[in-house]
Protein backbone atom coordinates (compact mmCIF):
# COMPACT_ATOMS: atom_id res chain seq x y z
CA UNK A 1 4.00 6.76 -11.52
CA UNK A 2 3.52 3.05 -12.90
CA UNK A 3 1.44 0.56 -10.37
CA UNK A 4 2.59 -3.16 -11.09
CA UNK A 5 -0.11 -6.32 -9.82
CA UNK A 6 0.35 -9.46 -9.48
CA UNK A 7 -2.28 -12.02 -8.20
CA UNK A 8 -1.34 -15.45 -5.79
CA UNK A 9 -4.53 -16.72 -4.73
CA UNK A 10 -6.31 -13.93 -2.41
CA UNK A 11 -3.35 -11.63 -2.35
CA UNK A 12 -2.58 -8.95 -5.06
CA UNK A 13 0.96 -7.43 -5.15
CA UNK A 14 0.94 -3.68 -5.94
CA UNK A 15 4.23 -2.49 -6.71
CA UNK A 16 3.94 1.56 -7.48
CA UNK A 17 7.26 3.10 -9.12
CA UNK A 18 7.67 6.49 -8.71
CA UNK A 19 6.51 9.70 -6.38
CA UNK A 20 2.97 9.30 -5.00
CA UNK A 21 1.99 12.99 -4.33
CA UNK A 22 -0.87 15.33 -5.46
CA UNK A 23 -0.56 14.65 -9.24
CA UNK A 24 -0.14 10.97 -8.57
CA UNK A 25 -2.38 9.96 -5.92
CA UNK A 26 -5.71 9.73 -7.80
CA UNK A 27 -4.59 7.30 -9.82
CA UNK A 28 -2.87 5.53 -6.67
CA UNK A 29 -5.81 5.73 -4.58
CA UNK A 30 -8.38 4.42 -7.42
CA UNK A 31 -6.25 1.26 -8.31
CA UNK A 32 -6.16 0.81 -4.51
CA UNK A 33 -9.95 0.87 -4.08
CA UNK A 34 -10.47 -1.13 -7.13
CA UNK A 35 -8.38 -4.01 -5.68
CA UNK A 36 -9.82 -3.66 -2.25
CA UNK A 37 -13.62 -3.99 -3.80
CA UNK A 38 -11.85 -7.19 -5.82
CA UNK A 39 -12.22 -11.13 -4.76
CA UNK A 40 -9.04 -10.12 -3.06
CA UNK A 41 -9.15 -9.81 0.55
CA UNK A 42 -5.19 -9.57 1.09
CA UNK A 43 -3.10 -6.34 -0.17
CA UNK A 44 -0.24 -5.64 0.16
CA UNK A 45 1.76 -3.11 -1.50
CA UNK A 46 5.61 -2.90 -2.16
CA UNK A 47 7.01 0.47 -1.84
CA UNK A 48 10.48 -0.66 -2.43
CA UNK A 49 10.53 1.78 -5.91
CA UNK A 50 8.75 4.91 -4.33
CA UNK A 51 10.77 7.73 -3.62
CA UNK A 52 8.49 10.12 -1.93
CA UNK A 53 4.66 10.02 -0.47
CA UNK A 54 2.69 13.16 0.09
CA UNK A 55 0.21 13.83 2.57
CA UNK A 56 -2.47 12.85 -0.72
CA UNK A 57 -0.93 9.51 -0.99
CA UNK A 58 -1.04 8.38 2.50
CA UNK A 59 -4.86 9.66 2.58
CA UNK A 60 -5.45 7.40 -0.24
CA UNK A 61 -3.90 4.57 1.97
CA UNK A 62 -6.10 5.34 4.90
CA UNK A 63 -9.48 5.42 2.24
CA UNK A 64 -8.09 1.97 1.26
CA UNK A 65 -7.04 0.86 4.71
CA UNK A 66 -10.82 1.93 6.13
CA UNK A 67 -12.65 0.20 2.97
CA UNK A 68 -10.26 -3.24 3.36
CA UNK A 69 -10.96 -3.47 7.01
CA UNK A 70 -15.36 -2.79 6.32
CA UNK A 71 -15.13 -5.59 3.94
CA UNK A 72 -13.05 -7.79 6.00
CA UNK A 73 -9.96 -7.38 4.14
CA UNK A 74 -6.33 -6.99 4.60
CA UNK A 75 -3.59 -3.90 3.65
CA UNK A 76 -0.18 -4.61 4.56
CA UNK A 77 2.89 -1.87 2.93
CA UNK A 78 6.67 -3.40 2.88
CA UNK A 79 9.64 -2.77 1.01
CA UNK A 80 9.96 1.42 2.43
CA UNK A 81 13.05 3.28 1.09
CA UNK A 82 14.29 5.68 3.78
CA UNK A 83 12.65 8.64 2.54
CA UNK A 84 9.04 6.81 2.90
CA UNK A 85 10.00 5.01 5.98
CA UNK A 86 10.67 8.53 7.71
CA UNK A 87 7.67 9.79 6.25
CA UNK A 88 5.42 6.94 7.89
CA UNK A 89 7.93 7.40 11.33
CA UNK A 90 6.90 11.22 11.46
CA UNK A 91 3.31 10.91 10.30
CA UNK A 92 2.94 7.25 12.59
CA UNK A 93 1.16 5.80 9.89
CA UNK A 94 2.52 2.42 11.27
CA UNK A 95 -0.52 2.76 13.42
CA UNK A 96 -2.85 3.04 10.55
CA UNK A 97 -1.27 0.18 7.88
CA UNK A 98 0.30 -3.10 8.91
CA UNK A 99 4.00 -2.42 7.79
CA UNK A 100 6.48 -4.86 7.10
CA UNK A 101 10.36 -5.14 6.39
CA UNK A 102 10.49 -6.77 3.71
CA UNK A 103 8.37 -8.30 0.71
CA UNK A 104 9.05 -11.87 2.23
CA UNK A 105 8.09 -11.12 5.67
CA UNK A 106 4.83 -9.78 4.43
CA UNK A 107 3.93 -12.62 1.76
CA UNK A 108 5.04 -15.01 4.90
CA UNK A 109 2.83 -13.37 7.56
CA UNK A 110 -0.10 -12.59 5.37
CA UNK A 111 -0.15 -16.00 3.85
């Protein structure tokens, strides 16, 4: 799995490519963490190239989600191929990670 950043003012881009799952999701989890404890306080994270995301990688969201919202941050996911969109549908993680449509949307609504 590669993780892609790019910085606009107080929002960082992640853009992981790949699976996130149990080999992956250290290395998911501890770029997460490092950009949540950045000057960053917006996140959001394209999943428009992940494929699949295990039970580790959505705990690794929640750690992040918890540590943005203690430091008065912001997480936002977007860009879901089906497979992770019916992951986050069966698992409701909706309810724990804002979740947008689309890239735009989120850039728009977190701006």
């Amino acid at each position: 799995m590669e993780i892609s950043e790019q910085r606009e003012g107080n929002l960082i881009v992640l853009s992981p490519v790949g699976r996130v799952n149990n080999d992956t999701s250290r290395a998911f989890q501890t770029k997460l963490l490092s950009c949540v404890g950045s000057t960053a306080t917006k996140i959001l994270i394209d999943f428009s190239g992940v494929e699949y995301i295990s039970a580790a990688g959505l705990r690794a969201l929640m750690m992040a989600s918890k540590q943005s919202k203690a430091t008065n941050g912001r997480l936002a996911i977007a860009g879901r191929t089906p497979m992770v969109k019916e992951i986050f549908t069966i698992s409701r993680f909706s309810l724990v990670v804002q979740v947008f449509d689309t890239i735009t949307e989120a850039i728009t609504a977190m701006s």
